[in-house]
Protein backbone atom coordinates (compact mmCIF):
# COMPACT_ATOMS: atom_id res chain seq x y z
CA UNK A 1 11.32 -19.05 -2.37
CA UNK A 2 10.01 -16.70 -5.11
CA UNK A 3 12.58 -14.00 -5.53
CA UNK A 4 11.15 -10.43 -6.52
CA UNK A 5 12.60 -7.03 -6.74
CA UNK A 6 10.66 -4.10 -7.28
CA UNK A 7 11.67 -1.04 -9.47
CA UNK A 8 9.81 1.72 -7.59
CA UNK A 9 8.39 3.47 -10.18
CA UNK A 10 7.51 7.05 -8.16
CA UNK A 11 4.37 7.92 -10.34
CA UNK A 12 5.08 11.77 -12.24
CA UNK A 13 2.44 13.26 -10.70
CA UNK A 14 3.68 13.61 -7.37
CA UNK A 15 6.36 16.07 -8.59
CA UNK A 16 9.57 16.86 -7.41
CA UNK A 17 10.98 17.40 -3.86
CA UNK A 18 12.38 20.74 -4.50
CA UNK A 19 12.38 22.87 -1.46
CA UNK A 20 10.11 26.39 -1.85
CA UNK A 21 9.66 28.84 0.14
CA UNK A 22 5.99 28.44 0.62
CA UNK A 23 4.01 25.75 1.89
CA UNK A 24 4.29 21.99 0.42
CA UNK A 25 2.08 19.80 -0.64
CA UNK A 26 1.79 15.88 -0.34
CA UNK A 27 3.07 15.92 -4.02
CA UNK A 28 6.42 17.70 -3.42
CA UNK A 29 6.90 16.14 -0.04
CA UNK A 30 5.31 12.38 -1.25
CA UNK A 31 5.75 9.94 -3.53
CA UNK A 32 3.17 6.86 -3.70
CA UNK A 33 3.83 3.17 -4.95
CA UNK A 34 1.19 0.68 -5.20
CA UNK A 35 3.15 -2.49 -4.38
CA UNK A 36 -0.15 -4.99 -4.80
CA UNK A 37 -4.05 -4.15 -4.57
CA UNK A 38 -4.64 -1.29 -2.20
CA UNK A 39 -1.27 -1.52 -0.75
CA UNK A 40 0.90 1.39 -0.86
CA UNK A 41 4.51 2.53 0.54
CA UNK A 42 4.25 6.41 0.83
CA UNK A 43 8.13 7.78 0.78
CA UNK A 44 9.23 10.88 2.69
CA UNK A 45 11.81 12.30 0.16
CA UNK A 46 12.69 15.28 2.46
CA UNK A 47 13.40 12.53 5.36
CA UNK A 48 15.73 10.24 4.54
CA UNK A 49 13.60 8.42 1.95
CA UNK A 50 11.71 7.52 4.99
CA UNK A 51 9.17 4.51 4.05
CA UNK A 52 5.60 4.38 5.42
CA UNK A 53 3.08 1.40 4.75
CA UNK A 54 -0.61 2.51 3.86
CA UNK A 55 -2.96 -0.19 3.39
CA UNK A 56 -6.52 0.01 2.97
CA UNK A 57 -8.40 -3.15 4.82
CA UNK A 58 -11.71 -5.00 3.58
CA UNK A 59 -14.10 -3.22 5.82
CA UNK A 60 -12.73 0.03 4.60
CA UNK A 61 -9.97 0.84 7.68
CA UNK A 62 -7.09 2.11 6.59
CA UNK A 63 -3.22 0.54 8.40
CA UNK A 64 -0.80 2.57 8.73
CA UNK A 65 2.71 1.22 9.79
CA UNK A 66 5.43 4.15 10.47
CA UNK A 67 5.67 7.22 10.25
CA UNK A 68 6.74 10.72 8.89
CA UNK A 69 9.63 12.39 10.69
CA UNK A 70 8.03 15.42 11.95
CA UNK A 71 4.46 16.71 12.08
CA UNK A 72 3.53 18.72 9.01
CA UNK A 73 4.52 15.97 7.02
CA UNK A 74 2.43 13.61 9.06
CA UNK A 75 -0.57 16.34 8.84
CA UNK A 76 -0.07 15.71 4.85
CA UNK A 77 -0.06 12.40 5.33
CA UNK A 78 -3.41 12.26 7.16
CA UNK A 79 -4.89 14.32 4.31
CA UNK A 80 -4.16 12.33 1.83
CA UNK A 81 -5.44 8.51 3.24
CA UNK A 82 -8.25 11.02 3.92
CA UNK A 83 -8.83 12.03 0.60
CA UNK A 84 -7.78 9.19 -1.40
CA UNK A 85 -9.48 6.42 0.51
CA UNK A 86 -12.30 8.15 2.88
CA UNK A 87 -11.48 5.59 5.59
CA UNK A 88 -14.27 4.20 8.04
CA UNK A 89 -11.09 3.97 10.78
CA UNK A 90 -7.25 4.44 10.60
CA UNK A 91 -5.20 1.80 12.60
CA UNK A 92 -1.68 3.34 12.88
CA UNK A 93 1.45 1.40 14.55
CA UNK A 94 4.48 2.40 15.70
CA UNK A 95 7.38 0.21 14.71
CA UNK A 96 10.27 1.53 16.89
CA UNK A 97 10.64 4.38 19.13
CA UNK A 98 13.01 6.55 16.32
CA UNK A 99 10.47 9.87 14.75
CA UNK A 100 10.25 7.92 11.29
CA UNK A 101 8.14 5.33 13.73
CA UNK A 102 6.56 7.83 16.08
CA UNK A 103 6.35 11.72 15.15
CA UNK A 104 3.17 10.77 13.29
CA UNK A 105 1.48 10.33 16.46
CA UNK A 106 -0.10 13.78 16.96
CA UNK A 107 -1.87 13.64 13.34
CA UNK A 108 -2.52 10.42 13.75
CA UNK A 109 -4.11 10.73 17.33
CA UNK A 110 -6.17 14.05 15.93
CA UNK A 111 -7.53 12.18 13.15
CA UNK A 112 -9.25 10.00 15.31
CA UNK A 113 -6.95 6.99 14.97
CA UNK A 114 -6.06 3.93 17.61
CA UNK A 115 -2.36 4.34 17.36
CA UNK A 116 -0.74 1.09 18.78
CA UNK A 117 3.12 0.62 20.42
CA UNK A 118 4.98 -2.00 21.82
CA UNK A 119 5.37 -1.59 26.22
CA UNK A 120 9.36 -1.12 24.55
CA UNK A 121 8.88 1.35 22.06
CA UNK A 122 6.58 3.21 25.23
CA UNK A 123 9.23 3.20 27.27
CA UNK A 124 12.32 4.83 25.10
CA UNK A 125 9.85 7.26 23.56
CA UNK A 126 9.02 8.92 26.85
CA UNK A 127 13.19 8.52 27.87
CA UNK A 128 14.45 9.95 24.41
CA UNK A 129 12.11 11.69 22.23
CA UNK A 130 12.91 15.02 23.48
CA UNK A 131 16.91 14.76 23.66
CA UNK A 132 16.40 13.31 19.85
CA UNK A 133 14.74 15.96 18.12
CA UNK A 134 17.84 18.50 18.42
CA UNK A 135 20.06 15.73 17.46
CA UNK A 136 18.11 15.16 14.46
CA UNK A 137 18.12 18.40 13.36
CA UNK A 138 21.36 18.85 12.81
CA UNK A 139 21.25 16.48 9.68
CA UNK A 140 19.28 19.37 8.12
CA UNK A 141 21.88 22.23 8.70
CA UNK A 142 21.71 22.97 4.66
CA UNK A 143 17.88 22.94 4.65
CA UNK A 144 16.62 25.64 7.51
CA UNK A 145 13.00 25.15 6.66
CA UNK A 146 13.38 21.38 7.25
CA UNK A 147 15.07 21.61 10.07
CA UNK A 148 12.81 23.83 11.65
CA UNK A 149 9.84 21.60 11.01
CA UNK A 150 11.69 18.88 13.22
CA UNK A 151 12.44 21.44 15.85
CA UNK A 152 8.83 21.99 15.72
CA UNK A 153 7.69 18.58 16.10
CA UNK A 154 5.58 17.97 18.36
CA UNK A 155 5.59 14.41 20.02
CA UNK A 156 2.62 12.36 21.77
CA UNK A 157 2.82 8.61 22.59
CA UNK A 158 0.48 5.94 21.27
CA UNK A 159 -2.73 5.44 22.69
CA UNK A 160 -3.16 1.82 22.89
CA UNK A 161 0.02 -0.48 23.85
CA UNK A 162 0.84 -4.02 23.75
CA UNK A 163 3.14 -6.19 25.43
CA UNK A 164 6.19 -6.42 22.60
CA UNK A 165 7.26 -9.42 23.27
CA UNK A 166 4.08 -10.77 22.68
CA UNK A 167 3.02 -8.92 19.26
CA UNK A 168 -0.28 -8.02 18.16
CA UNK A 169 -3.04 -9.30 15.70
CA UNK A 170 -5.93 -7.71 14.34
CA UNK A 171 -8.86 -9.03 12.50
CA UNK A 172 -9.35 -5.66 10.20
CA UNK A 173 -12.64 -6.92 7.78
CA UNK A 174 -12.03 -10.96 7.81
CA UNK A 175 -8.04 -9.62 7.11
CA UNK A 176 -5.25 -10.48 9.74
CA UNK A 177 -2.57 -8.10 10.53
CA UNK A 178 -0.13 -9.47 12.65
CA UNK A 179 2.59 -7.29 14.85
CA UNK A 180 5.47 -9.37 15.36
CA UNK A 181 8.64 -8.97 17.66
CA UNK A 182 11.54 -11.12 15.92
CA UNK A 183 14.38 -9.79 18.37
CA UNK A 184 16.19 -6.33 18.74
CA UNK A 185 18.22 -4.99 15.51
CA UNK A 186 18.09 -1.30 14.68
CA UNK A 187 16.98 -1.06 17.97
CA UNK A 188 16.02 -2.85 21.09
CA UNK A 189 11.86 -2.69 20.13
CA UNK A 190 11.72 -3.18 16.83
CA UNK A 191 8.61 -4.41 15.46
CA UNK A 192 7.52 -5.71 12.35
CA UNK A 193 4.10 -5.46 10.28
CA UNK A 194 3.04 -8.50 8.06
CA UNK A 195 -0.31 -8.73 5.78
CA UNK A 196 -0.15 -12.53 5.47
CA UNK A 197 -3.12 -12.92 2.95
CA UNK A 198 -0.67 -10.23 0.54
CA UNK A 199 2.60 -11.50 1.56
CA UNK A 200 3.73 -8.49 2.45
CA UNK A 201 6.56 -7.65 5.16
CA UNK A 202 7.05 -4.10 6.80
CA UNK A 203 10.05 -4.63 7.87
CA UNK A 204 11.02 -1.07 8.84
CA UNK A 205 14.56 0.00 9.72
CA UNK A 206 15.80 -3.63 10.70
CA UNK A 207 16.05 -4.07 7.04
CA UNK A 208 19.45 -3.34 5.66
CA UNK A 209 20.20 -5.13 2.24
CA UNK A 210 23.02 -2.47 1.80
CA UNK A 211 26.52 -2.75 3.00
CA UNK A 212 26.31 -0.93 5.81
CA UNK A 213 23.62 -1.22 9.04
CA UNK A 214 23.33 2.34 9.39
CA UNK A 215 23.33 4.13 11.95
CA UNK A 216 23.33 1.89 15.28
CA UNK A 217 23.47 3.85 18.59
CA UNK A 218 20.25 2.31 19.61
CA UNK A 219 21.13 -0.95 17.88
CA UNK A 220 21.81 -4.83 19.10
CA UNK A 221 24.54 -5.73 16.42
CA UNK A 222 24.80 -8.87 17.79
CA UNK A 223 21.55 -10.03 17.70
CA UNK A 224 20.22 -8.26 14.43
CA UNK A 225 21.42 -11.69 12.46
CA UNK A 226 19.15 -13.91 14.34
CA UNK A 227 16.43 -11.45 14.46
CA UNK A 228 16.44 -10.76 10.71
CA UNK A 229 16.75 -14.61 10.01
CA UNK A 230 13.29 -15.28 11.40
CA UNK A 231 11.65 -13.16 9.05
CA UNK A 232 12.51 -16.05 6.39
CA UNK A 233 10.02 -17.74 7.97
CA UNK A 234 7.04 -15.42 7.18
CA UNK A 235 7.38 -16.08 3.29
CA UNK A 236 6.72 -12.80 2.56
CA UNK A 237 6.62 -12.00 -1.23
CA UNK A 238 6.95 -8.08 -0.86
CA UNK A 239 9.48 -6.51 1.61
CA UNK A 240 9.45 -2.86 2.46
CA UNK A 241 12.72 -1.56 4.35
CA UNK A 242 12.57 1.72 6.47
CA UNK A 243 14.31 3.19 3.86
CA UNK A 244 14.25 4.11 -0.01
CA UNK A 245 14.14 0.55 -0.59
CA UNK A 246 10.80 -2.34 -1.14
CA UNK A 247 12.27 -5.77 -2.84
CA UNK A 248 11.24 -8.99 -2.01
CA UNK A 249 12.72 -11.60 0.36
CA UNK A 250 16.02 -11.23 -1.03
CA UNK A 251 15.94 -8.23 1.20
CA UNK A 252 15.88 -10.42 4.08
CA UNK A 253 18.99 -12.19 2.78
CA UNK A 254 21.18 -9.43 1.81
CA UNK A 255 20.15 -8.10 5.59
CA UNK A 256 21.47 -10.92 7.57
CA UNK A 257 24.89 -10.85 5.40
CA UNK A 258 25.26 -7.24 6.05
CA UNK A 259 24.72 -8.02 10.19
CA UNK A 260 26.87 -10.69 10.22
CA UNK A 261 29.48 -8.89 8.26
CA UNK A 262 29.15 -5.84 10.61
CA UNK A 263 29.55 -8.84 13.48
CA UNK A 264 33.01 -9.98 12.15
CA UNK A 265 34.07 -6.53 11.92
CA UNK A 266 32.85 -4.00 13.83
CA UNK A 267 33.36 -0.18 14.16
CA UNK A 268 35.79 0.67 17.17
């Protein structure tokens, strides 16, 4: 298996993410890595590093897989694929119920996009959206202005759905995307988002190749081994976790040590 781990490189242009007073841009907010041809992980740097896959398709669509963590951001977001790529269509999924795979719903929906979730990710949206965004917050105590953009969010489920278990595929200009369910992890709907002609693997938030599974209220600890082993089987070449970190399949690896170490001891 060809091992690969990206340096991300976040290009200069895109600035800092000091917070200002005034409005931000998608520079301060942003920054963009091109990981192979027109494939790009956008991360949030006010959000938890928050990782979103942008990938423009053969007949000109642009995929989207995740999401910002609160509206304005996602509004950015929007006006940048806009800008940068002039899309014929946007194709947005939702990985997992959590706002860094949902609360870019209402820019996505506005822009015009078909914005696809799991029957699972459905479900615990509509049950905990609303008692999530206070909780949320509160990691943004020291940063009023970001805190008050989540307490702003607004939050609107996908408009197309698909049975999880099941996955999806699209054909987007001769170019498959598959939508695949390996088993809950992070949480009990986790999806993941593979480009097979590029190799790469969004693997969102079930990929943990640090020493810790972070946080794991919504999470199957028991299962995320087994569910991050049959990634392996995808032979992905690029990996992009949910957060701060794209590698390649070693990512995978390091993930099902970290769940089975969390397995042999776990947190009382």
């Amino acid at each position: 298996m060809k091992q690969l781990f990206l340096v991300c490189v976040w290009a200069i242009v895109f600035g800092c993410a000091t917070e200002r007073p005034s409005s931000h841009s998608f520079s301060d907010q942003f920054g963009v890595q091109e990981i192979t041809r027109d494939t790009y992980v956008v991360r949030d740097r006010f959000y938890h590093d928050s990782n979103i896959l942008v990938a423009r398709m053969p007949d000109d669509t642009v995929l989207i897989a995740s999401s910002p963590f609160e509206t304005q951001g996602a509004d950015l977001l929007i006006s940048w694929i806009q800008d940068s790529f002039h899309p014929k269509a946007l194709v947005a999924i939702n990985p997992h119920f959590h706002s860094d795979g949902t609360a870019g719903n209402p820019s996505y929906l506005a822009a015009g996009a078909q914005v696809w979730a799991g029957d699972k990710t459905l479900a615990l949206q509509k049950q905990k959206a609303e008692s999530y965004r206070s909780i949320e917050a509160r990691d943004f105590e020291d940063r009023p202005e970001l805190k008050a953009r989540i307490l702003k969010r607004k939050i609107a489920l996908a408009n197309h759905e698909f049975r999880t278990e099941d996955g999806k595929t699209f054909n987007l200009g001769g170019e498959r995307v598959e939508v695949i369910y390996p088993g809950p992890a992070h949480t009990l709907d986790n999806v993941v988002v593979y480009l097979p002609a590029r190799k790469v693997l969004f693997g969102g938030c079930m990929i943990r190749p640090k020493s810790s599974l972070g946080p794991t209220a919504d999470a199957d600890i028991s299962a995320w081994p087994a569910s991050a082993k049959r990634l392996e089987d995808l032979k992905a070449e690029y990996v992009i976790a949910g957060h701060a970190v794209v590698g390649g399949p070693e990512l995978i690896e390091r993930t099902v040590e970290t769940a089975q170490k969390a397995n042999l001891n776990p947190v009382p």
